[in-house]
C-alpha atoms as a PDB file:
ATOM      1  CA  UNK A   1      -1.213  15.368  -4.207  1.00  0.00           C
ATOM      2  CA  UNK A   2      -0.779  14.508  -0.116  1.00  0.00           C
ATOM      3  CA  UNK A   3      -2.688  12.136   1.171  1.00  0.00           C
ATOM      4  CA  UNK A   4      -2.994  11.064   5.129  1.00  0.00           C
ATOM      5  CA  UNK A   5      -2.970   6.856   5.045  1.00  0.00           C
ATOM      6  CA  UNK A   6      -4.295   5.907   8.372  1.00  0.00           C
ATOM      7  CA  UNK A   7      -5.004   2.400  10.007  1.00  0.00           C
ATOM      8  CA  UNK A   8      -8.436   2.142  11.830  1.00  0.00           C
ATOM      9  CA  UNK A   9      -7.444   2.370  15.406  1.00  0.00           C
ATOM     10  CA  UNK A  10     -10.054  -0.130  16.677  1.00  0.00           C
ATOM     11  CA  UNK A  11     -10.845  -2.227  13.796  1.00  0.00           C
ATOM     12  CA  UNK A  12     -11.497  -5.595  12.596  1.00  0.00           C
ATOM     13  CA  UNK A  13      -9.404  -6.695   9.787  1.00  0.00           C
ATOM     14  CA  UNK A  14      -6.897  -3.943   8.060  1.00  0.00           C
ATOM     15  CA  UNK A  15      -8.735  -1.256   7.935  1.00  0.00           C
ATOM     16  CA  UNK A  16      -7.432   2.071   6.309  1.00  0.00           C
ATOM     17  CA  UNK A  17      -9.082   5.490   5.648  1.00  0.00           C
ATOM     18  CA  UNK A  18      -7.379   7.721   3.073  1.00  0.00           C
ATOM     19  CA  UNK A  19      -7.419  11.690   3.653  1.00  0.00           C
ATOM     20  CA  UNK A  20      -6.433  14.264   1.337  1.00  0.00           C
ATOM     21  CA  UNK A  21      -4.399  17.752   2.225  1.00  0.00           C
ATOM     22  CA  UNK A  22      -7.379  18.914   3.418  1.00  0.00           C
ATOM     23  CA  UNK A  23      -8.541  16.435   5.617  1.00  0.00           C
ATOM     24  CA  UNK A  24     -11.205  15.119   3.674  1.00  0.00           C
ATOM     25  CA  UNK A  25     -12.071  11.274   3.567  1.00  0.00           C
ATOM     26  CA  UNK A  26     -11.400  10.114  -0.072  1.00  0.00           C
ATOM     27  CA  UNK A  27     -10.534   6.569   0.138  1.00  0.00           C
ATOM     28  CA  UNK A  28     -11.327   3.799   2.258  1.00  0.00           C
ATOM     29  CA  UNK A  29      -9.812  -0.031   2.561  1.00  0.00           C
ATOM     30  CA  UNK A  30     -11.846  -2.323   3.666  1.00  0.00           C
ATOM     31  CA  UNK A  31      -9.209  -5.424   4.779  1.00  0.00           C
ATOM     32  CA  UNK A  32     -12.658  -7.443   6.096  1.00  0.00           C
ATOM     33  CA  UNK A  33     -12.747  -9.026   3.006  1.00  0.00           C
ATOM     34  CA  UNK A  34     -10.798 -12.485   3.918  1.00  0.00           C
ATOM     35  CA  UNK A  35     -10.633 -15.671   1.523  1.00  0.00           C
ATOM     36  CA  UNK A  36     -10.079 -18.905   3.222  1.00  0.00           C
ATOM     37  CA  UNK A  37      -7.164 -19.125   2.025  1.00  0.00           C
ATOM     38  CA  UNK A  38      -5.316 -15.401   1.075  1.00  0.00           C
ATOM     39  CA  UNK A  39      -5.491 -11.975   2.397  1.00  0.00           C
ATOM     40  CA  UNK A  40      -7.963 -10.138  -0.138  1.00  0.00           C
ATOM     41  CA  UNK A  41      -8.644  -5.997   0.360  1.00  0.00           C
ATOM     42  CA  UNK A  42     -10.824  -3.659  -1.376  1.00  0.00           C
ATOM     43  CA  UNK A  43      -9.931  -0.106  -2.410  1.00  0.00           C
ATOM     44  CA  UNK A  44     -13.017   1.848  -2.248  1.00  0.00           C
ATOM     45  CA  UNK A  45     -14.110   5.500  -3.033  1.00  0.00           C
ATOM     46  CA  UNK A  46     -16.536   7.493  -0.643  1.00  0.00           C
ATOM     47  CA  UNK A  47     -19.614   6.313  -2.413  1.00  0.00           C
ATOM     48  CA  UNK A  48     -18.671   2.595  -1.461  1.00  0.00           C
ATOM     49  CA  UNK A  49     -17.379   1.879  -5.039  1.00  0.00           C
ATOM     50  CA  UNK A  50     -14.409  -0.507  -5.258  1.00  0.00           C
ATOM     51  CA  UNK A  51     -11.634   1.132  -6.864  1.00  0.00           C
ATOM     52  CA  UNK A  52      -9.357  -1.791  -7.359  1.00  0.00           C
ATOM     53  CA  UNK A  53      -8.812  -5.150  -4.829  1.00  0.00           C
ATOM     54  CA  UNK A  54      -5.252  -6.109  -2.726  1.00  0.00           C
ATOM     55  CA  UNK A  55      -5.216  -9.651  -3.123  1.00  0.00           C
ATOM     56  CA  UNK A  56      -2.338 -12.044  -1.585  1.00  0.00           C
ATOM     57  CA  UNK A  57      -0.488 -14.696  -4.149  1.00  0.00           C
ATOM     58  CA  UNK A  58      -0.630 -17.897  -2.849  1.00  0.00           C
ATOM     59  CA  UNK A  59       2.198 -19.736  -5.071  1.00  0.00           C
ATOM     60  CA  UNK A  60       4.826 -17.176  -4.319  1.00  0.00           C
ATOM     61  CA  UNK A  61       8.529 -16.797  -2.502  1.00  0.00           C
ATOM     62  CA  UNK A  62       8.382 -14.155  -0.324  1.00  0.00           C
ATOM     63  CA  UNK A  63       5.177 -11.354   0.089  1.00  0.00           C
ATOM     64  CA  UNK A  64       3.409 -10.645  -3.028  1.00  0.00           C
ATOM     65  CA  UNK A  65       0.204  -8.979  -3.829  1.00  0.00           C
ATOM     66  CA  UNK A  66      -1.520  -8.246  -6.713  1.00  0.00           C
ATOM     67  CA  UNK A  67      -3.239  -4.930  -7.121  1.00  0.00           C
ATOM     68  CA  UNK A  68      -6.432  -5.698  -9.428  1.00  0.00           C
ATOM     69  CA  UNK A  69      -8.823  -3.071 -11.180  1.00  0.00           C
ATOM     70  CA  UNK A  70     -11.812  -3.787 -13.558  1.00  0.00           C
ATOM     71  CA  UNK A  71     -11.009  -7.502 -13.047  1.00  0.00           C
ATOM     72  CA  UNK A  72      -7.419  -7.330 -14.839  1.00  0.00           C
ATOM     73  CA  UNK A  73      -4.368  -7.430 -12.313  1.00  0.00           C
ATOM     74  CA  UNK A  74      -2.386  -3.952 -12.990  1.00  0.00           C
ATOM     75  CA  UNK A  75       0.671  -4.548 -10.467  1.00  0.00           C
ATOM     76  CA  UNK A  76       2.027  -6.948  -8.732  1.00  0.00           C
ATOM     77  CA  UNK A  77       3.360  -5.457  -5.534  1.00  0.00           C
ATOM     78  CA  UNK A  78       6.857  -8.128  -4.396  1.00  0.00           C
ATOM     79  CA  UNK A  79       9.026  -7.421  -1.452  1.00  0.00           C
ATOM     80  CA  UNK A  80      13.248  -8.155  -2.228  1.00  0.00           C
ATOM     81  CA  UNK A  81      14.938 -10.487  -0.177  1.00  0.00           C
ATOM     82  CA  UNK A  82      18.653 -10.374   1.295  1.00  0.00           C
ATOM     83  CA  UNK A  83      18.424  -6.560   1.804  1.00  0.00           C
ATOM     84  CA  UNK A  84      20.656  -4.927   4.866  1.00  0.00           C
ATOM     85  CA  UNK A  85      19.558  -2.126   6.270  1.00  0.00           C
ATOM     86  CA  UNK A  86      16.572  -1.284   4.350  1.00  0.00           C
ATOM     87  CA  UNK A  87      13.481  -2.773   2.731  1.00  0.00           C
ATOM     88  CA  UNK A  88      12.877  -2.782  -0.874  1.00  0.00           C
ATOM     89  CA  UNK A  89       9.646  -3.574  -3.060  1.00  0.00           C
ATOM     90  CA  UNK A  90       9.357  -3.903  -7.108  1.00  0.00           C
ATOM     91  CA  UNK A  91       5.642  -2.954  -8.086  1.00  0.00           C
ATOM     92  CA  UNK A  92       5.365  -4.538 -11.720  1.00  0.00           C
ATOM     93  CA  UNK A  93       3.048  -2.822 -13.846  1.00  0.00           C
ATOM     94  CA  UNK A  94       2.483  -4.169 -17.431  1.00  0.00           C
ATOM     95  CA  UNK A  95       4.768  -3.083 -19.795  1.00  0.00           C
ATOM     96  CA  UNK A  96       8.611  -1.146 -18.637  1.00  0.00           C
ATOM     97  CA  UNK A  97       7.080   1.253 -16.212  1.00  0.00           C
ATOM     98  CA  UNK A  98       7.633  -0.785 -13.094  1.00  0.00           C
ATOM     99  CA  UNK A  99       7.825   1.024  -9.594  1.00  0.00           C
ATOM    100  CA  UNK A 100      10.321   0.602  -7.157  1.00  0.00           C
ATOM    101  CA  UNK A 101      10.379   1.602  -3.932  1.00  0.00           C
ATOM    102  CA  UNK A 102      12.997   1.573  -1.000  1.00  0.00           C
ATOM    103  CA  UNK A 103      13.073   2.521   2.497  1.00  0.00           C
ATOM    104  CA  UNK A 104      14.603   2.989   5.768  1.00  0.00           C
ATOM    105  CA  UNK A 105      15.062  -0.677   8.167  1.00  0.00           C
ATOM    106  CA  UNK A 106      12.015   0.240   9.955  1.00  0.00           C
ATOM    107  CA  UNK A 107      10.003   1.082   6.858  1.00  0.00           C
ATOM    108  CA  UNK A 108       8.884   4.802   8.268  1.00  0.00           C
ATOM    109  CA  UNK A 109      10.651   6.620   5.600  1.00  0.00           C
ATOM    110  CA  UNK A 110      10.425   5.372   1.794  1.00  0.00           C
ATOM    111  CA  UNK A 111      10.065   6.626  -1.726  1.00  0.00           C
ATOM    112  CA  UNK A 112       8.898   5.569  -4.987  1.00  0.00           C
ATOM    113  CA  UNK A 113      11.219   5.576  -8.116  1.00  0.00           C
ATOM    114  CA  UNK A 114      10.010   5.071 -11.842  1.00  0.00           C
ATOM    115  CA  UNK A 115      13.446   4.907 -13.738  1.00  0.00           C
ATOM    116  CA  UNK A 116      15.373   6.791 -11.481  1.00  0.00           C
ATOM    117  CA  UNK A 117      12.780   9.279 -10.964  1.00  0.00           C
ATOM    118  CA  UNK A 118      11.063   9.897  -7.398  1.00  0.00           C
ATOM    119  CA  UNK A 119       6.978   9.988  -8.180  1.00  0.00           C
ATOM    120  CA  UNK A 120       5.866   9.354  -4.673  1.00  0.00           C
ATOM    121  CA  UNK A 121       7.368   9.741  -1.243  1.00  0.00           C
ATOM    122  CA  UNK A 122       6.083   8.041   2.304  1.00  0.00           C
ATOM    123  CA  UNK A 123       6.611   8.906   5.677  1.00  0.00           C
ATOM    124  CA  UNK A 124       5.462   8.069   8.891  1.00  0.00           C
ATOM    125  CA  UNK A 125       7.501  11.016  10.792  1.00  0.00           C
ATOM    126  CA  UNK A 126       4.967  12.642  11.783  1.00  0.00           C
ATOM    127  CA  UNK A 127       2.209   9.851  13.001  1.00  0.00           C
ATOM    128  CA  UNK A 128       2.331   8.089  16.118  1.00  0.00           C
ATOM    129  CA  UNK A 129      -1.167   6.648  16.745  1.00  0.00           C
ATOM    130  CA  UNK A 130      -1.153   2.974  14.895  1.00  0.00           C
ATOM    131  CA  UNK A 131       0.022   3.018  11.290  1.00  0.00           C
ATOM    132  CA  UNK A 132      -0.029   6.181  10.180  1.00  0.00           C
ATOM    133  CA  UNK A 133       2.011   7.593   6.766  1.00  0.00           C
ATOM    134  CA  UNK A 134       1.823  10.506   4.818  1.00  0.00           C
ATOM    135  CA  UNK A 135       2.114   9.924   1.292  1.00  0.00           C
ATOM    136  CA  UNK A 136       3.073  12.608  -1.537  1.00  0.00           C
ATOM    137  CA  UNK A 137       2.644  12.086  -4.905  1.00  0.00           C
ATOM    138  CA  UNK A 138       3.686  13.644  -8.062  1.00  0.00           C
ATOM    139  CA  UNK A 139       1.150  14.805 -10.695  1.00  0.00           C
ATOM    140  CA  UNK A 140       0.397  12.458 -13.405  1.00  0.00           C
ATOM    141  CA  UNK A 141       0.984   9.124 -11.104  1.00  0.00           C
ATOM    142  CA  UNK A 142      -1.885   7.121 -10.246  1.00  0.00           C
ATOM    143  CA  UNK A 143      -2.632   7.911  -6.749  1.00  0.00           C
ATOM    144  CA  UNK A 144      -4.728   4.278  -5.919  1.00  0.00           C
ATOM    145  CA  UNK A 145      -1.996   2.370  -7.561  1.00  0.00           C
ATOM    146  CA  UNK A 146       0.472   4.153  -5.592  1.00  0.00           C
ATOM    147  CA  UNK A 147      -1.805   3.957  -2.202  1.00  0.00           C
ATOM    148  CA  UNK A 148      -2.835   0.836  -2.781  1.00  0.00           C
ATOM    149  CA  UNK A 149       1.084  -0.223  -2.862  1.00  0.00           C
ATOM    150  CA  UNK A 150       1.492   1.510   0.507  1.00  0.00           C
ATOM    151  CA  UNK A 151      -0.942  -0.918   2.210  1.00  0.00           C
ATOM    152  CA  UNK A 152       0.891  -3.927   0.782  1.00  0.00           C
ATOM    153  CA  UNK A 153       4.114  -2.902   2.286  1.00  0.00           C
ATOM    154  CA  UNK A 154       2.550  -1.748   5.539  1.00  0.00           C
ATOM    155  CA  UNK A 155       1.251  -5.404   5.232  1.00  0.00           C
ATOM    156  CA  UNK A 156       4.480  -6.760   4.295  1.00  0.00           C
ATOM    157  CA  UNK A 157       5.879  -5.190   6.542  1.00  0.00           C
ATOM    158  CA  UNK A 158       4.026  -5.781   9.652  1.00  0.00           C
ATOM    159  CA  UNK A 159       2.963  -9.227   8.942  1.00  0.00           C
ATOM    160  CA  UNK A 160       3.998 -10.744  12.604  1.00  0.00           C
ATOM    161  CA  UNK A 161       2.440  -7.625  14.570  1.00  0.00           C
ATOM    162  CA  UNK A 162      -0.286  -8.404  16.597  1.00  0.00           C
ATOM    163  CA  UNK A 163      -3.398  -7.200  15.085  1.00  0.00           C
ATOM    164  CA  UNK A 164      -6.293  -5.392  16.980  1.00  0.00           C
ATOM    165  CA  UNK A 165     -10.123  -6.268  16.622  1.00  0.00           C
END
């Protein structure tokens, strides 16, 4: 499935709305949702319904989020240190299906690899107007897990940006 990921222009907060290949609004992320202490997002269908929350780890080296649906975390989203030339994140799932993904120095260009195997590419080739990716993924992936992973290393990876409100 292709999905547009694009940051709310004017916005207050990080604000995303998710199109698919047809230009439809499916998903929205609502990054207004801030915690005194951590950066907490919600993952919301079109109804309003929150899919699954982005919440920041406090206790942690380096950027790490949790993904969390139904109340139980289901990945923790934790960007690699000491990398040249490219970025690279681990998203650990429960169990031995952990996600990996790695990308270009300037994190327009990245893909995401289950065991070798590409289930999701991201690119921001194509957008120029604020953040801006378009993200492919394979059938059988879970596309919120995988989206919700693209905000955290958007996030991660535009921490010291200056943010619009």
């Amino acid at each position: 499935m292709r999905y547009a990921m694009k940051q709310k222009l004017f916005r207050w907060g990080d604000d995303y709305r998710v199109l698919d290949q047809k230009g439809r609004d499916v998903y929205l992320v609502d990054g207004k949702a801030f915690t005194f202490l951590r950066k907490q997002l919600r993952f919301l269908d079109m109804n309003g319904d929150t899919l699954a929350e982005i919440r920041q780890r406090l206790l942690s080296w380096g950027p790490s989020y949790d993904i969390v649906r139904g109340g139980e975390i289901i990945a923790t989203v934790s960007k690699h240190h000491f990398t040249l030339l490219y970025c690279k994140f681990t998203v650990d799932v429960p169990g031995p299906d952990d996600l990996e993904a790695t990308g270009s120095l300037f994190d327009y260009e990245y893909s995401f690899r289950r065991g070798g195997r590409e289930v999701a590419t991201v690119s921001k080739h194509y957008f120029t107007w604020t953040d801006s990716y378009g993200v492919e993924i394979a059938d059988g992936e879970d596309d919120v897990l995988i989206l919700a992973s693209t905000v955290v290393i958007d996030l991660c990876c535009h921490a010291d940006r200056e943010r619009q409100t």
